[in-house]
C-alpha atoms as a PDB file:
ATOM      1  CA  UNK A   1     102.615  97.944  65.956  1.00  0.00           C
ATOM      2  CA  UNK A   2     101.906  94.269  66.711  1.00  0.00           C
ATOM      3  CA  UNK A   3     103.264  93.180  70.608  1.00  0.00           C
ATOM      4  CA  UNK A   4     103.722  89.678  71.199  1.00  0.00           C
ATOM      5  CA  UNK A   5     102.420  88.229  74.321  1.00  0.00           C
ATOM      6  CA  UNK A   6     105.124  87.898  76.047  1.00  0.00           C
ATOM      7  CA  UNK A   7     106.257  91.180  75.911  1.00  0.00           C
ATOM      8  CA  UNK A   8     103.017  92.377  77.176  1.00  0.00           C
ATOM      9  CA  UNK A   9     103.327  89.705  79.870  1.00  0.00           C
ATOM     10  CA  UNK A  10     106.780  91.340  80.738  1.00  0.00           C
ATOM     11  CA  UNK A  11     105.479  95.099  80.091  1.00  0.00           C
ATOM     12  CA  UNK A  12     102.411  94.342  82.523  1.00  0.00           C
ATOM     13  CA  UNK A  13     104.592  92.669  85.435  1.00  0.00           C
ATOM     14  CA  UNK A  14     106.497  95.865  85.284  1.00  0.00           C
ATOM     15  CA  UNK A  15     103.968  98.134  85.342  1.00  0.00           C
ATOM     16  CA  UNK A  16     102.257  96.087  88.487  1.00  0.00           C
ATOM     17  CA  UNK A  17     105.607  96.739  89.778  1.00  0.00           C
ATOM     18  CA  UNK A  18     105.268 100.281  89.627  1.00  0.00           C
ATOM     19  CA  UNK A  19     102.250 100.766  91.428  1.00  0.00           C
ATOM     20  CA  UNK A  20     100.596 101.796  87.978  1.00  0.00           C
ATOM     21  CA  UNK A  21      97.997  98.661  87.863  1.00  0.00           C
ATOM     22  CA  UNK A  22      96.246  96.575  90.519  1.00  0.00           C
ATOM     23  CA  UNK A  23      98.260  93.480  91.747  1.00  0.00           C
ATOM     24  CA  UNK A  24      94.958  91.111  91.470  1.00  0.00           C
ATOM     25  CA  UNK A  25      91.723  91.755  89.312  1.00  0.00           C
ATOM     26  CA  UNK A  26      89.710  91.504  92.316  1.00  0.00           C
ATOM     27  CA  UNK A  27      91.298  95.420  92.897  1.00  0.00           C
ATOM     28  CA  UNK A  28      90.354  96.490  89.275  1.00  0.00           C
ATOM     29  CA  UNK A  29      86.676  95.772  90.589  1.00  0.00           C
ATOM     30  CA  UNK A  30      86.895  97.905  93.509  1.00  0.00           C
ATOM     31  CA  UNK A  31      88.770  95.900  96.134  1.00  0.00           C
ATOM     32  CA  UNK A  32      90.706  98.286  97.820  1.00  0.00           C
ATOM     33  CA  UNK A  33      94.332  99.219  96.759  1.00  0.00           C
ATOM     34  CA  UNK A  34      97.101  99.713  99.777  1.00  0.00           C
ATOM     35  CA  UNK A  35     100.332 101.537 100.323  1.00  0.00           C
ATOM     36  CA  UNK A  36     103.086  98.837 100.874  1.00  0.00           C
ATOM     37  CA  UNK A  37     105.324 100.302 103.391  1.00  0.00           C
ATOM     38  CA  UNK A  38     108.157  98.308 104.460  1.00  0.00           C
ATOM     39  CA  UNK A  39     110.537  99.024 107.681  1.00  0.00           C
ATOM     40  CA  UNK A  40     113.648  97.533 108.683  1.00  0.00           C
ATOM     41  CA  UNK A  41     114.622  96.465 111.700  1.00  0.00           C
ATOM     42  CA  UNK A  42     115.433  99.532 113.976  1.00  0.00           C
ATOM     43  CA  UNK A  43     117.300  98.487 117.049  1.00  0.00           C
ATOM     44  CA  UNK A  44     114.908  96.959 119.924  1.00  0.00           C
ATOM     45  CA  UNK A  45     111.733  97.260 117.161  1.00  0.00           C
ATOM     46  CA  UNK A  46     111.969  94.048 114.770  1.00  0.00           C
ATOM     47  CA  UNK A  47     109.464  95.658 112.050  1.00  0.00           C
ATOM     48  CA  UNK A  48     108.181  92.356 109.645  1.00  0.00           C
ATOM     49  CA  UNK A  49     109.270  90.921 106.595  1.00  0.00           C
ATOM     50  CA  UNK A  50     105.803  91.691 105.354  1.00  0.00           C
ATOM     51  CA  UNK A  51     105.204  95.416 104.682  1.00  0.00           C
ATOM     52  CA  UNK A  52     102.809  97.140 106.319  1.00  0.00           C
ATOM     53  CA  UNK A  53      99.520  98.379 104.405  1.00  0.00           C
ATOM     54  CA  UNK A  54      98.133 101.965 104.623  1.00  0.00           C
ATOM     55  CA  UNK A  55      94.683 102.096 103.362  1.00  0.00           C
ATOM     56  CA  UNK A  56      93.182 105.631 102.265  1.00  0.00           C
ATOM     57  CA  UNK A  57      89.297 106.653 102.178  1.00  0.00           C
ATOM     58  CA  UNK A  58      88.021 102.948 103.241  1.00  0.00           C
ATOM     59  CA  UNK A  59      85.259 104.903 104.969  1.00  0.00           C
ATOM     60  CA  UNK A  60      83.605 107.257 103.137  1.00  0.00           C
ATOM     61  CA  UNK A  61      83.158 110.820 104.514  1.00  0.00           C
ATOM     62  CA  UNK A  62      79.818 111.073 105.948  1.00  0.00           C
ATOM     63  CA  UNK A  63      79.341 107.781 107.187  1.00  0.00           C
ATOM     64  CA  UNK A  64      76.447 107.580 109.521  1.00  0.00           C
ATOM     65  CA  UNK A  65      78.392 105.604 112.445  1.00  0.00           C
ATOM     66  CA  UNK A  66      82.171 104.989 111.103  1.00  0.00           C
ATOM     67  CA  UNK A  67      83.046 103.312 114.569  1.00  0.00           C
ATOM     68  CA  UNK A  68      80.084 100.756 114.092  1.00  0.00           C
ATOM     69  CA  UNK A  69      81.063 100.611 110.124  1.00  0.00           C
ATOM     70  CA  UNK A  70      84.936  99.519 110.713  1.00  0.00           C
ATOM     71  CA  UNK A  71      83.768  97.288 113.357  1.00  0.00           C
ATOM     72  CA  UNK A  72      81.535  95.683 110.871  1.00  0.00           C
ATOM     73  CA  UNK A  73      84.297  95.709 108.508  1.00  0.00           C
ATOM     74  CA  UNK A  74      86.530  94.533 109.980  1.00  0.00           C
ATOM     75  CA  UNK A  75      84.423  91.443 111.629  1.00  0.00           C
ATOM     76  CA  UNK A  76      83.185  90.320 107.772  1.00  0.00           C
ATOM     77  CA  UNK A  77      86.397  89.634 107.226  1.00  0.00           C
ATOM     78  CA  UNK A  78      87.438  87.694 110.314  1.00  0.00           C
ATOM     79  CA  UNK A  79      89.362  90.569 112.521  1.00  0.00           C
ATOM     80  CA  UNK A  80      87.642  91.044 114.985  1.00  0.00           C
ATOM     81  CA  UNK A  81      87.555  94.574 116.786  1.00  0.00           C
ATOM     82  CA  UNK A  82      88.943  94.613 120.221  1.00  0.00           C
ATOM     83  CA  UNK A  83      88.771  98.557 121.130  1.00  0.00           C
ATOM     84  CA  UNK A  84      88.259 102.369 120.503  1.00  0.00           C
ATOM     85  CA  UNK A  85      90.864 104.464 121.522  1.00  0.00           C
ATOM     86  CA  UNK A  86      93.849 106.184 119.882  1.00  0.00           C
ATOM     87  CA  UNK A  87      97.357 105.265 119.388  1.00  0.00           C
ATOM     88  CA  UNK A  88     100.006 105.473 122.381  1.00  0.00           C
ATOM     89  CA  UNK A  89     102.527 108.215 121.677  1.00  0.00           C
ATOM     90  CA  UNK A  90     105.525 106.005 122.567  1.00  0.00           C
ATOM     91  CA  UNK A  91     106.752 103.276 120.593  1.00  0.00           C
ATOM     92  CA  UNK A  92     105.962  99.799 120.584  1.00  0.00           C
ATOM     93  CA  UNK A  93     104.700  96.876 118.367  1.00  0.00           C
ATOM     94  CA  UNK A  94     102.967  93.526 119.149  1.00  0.00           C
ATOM     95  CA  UNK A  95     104.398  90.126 119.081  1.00  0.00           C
ATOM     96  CA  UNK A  96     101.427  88.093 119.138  1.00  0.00           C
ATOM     97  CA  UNK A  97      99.555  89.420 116.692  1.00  0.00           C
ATOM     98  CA  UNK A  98      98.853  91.376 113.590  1.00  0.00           C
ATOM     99  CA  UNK A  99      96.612  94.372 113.969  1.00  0.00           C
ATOM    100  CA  UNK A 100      94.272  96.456 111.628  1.00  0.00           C
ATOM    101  CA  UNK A 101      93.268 100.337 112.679  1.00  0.00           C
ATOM    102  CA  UNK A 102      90.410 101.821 111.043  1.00  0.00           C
ATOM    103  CA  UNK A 103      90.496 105.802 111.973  1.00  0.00           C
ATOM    104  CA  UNK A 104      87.025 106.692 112.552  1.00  0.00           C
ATOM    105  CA  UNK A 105      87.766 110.457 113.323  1.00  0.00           C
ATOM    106  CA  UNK A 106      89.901 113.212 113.575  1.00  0.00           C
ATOM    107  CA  UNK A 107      93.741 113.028 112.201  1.00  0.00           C
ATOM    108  CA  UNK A 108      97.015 112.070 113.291  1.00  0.00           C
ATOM    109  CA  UNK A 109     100.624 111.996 112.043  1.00  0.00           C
ATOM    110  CA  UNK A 110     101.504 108.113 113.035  1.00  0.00           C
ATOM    111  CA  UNK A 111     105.571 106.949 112.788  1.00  0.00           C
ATOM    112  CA  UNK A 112     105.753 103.222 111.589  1.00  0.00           C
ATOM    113  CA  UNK A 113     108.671 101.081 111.545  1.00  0.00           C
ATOM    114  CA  UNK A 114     110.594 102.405 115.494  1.00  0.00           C
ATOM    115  CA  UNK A 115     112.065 105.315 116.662  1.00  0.00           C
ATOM    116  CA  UNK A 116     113.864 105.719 113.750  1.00  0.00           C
ATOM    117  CA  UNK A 117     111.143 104.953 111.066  1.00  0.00           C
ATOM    118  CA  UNK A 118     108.675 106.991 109.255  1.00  0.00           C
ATOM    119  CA  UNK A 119     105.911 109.726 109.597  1.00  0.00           C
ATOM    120  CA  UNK A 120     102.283 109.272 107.799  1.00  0.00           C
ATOM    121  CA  UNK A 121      99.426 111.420 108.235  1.00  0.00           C
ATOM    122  CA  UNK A 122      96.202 109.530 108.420  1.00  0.00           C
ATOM    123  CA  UNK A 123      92.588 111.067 108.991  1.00  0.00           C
ATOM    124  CA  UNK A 124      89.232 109.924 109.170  1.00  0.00           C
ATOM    125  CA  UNK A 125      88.540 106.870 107.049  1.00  0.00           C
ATOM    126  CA  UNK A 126      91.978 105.431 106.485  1.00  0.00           C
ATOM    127  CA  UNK A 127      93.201 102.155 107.621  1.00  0.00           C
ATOM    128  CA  UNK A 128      96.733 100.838 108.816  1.00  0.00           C
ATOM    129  CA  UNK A 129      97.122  96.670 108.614  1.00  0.00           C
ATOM    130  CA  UNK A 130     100.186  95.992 110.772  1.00  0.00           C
ATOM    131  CA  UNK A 131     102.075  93.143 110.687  1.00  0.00           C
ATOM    132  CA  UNK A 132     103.312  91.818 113.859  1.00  0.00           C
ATOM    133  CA  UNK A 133     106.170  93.522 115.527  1.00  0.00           C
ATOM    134  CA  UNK A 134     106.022  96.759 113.028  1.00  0.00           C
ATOM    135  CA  UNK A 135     107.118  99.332 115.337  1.00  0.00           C
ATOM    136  CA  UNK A 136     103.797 102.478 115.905  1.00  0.00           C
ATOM    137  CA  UNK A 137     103.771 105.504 117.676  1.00  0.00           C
ATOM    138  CA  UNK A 138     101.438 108.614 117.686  1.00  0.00           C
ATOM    139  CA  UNK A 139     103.516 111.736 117.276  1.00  0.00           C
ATOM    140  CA  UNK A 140     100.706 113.926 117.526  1.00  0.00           C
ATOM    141  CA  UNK A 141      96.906 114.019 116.565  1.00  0.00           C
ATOM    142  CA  UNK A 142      93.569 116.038 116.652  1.00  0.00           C
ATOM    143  CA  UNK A 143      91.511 116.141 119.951  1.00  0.00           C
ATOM    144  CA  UNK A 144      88.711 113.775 118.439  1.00  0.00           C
ATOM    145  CA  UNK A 145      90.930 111.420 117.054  1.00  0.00           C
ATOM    146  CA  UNK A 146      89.844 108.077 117.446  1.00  0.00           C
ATOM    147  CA  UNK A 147      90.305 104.550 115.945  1.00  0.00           C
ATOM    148  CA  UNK A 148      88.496 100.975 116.060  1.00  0.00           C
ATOM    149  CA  UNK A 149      91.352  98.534 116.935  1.00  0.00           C
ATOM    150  CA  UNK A 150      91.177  94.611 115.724  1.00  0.00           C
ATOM    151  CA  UNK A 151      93.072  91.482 115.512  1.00  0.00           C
ATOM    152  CA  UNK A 152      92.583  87.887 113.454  1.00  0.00           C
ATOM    153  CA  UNK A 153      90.424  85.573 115.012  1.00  0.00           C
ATOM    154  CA  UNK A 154      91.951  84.017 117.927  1.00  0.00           C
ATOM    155  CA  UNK A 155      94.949  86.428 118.048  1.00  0.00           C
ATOM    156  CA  UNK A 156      95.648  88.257 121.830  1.00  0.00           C
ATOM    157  CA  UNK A 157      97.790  91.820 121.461  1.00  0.00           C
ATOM    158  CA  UNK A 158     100.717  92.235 123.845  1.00  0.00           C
ATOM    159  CA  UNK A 159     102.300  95.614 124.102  1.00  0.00           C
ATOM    160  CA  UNK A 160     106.591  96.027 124.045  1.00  0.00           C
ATOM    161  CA  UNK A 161     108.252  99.208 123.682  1.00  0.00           C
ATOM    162  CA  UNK A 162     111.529  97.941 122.034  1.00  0.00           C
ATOM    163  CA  UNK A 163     113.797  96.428 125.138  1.00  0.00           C
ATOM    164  CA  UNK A 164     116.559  94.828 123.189  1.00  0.00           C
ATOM    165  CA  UNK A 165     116.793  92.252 125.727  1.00  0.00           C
ATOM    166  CA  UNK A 166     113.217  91.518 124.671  1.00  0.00           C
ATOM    167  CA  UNK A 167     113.994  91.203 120.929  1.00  0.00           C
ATOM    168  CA  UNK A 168     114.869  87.773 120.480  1.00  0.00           C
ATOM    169  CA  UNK A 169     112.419  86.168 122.598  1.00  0.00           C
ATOM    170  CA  UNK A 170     109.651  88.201 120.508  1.00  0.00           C
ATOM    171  CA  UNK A 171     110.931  87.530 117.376  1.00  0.00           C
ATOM    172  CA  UNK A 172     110.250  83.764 118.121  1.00  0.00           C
ATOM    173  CA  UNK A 173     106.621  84.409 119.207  1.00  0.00           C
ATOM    174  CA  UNK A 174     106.230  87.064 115.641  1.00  0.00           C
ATOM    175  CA  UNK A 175     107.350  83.837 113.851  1.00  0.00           C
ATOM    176  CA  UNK A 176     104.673  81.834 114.912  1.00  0.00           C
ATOM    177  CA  UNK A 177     102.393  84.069 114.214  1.00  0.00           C
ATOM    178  CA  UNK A 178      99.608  82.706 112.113  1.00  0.00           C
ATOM    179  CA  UNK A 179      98.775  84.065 108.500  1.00  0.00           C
ATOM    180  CA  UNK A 180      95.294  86.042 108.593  1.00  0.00           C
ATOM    181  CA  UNK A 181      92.410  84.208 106.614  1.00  0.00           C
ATOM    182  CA  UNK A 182      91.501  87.475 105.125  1.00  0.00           C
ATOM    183  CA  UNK A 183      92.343  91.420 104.418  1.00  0.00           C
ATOM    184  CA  UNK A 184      90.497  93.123 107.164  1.00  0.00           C
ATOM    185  CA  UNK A 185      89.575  95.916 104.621  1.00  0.00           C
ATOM    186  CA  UNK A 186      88.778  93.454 101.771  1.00  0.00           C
ATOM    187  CA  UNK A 187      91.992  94.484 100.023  1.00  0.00           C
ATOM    188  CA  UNK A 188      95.183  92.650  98.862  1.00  0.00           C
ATOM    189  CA  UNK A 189      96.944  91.593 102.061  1.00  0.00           C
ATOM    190  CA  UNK A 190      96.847  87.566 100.881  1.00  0.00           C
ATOM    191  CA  UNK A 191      98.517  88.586  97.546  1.00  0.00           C
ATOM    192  CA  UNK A 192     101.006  91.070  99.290  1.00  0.00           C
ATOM    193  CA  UNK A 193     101.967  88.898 102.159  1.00  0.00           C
ATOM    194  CA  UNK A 194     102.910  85.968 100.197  1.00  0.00           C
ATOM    195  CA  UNK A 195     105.476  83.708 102.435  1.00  0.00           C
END
């Protein structure tokens, strides 16, 4: 059965849609695919417009240094890495900048989007690309968990836990917060975080 190219056009956009094929061909050659996650405002926590990207397996098991490898990563593609630590087990979100984690070891379950968002389990290798003011919060993790924290050139964190007499005043800084140049994993941030 012949299809006309239009309705492949139409059957393709739908199946991109779906999840089912890559939004860009750079992904088809091996740029890395994400997990959109979006997150609604949740009282004090003003989440983004743009969802938030969970990256599995960017670091293959067995890497040598992971820590040195994310930071390397990360810095190729203009996010420069700010700090090794873990994630704070209260809630909070940054206003003044975006922020990419690269999990270098052990596992955690992390709760995006506020108090009342949602519960991921991330381990060794993944990455999290968070959009300024999505709401992040460890609810619980292995002893030797630890991540490589960075930002976009020229972007400074702040740290607010969700004062809603806070909210406005940070959702004017979020909304001058610049575009990044680049995915800090290589993947499809530019094409998902289309203004």
């Amino acid at each position: 059965m012949a299809i006309d190219r239009r309705r492949f056009t139409f059957m393709l956009g739908g199946l991109m849609l779906a999840g089912q094929v890559p939004l860009d061909a750079r992904a088809a050659a091996g740029r890395p695919t994400p997990q959109p996650l979006h997150f609604k405002p949740d009282g004090g926590f003003p989440n983004s417009r743009f969802p938030a990207l969970l990256y599995r397996g960017v670091m293959p098991a067995g890497t040598a240094d992971p820590a040195a490898a994310f930071e390397a990563l990360f810095t190729r593609h203009q996010w420069p890495p700010q700090w090794r630590y873990g994630m704070y087990p209260f809630d909070h979100f940054h206003s003044t900048a975006h922020e990419a984690l690269g999990i270098v070891s052990g596992h955690a379950r992390v709760r995006l989007g506020g108090p009342d968002g949602r519960e991921f389990d991330v381990q060794a290798g993944d990455a999290l690309v968070l959009p300024a003011g999505t709401g992040h919060c460890n609810r619980g993790s292995s002893e030797d968990f630890l991540m490589v924290g960075a930002y976009p050139t020229g972007q400074q964190w702040d740290l607010l836990r969700g004062d809603p007499a806070e909210l406005t005043a940070a959702e004017q800084r979020i909304a001058k917060v610049p575009m990044p140049a680049d995915d800090p994993v290589g993947g499809s941030l530019l094409a998902l975080w289309k203004v």
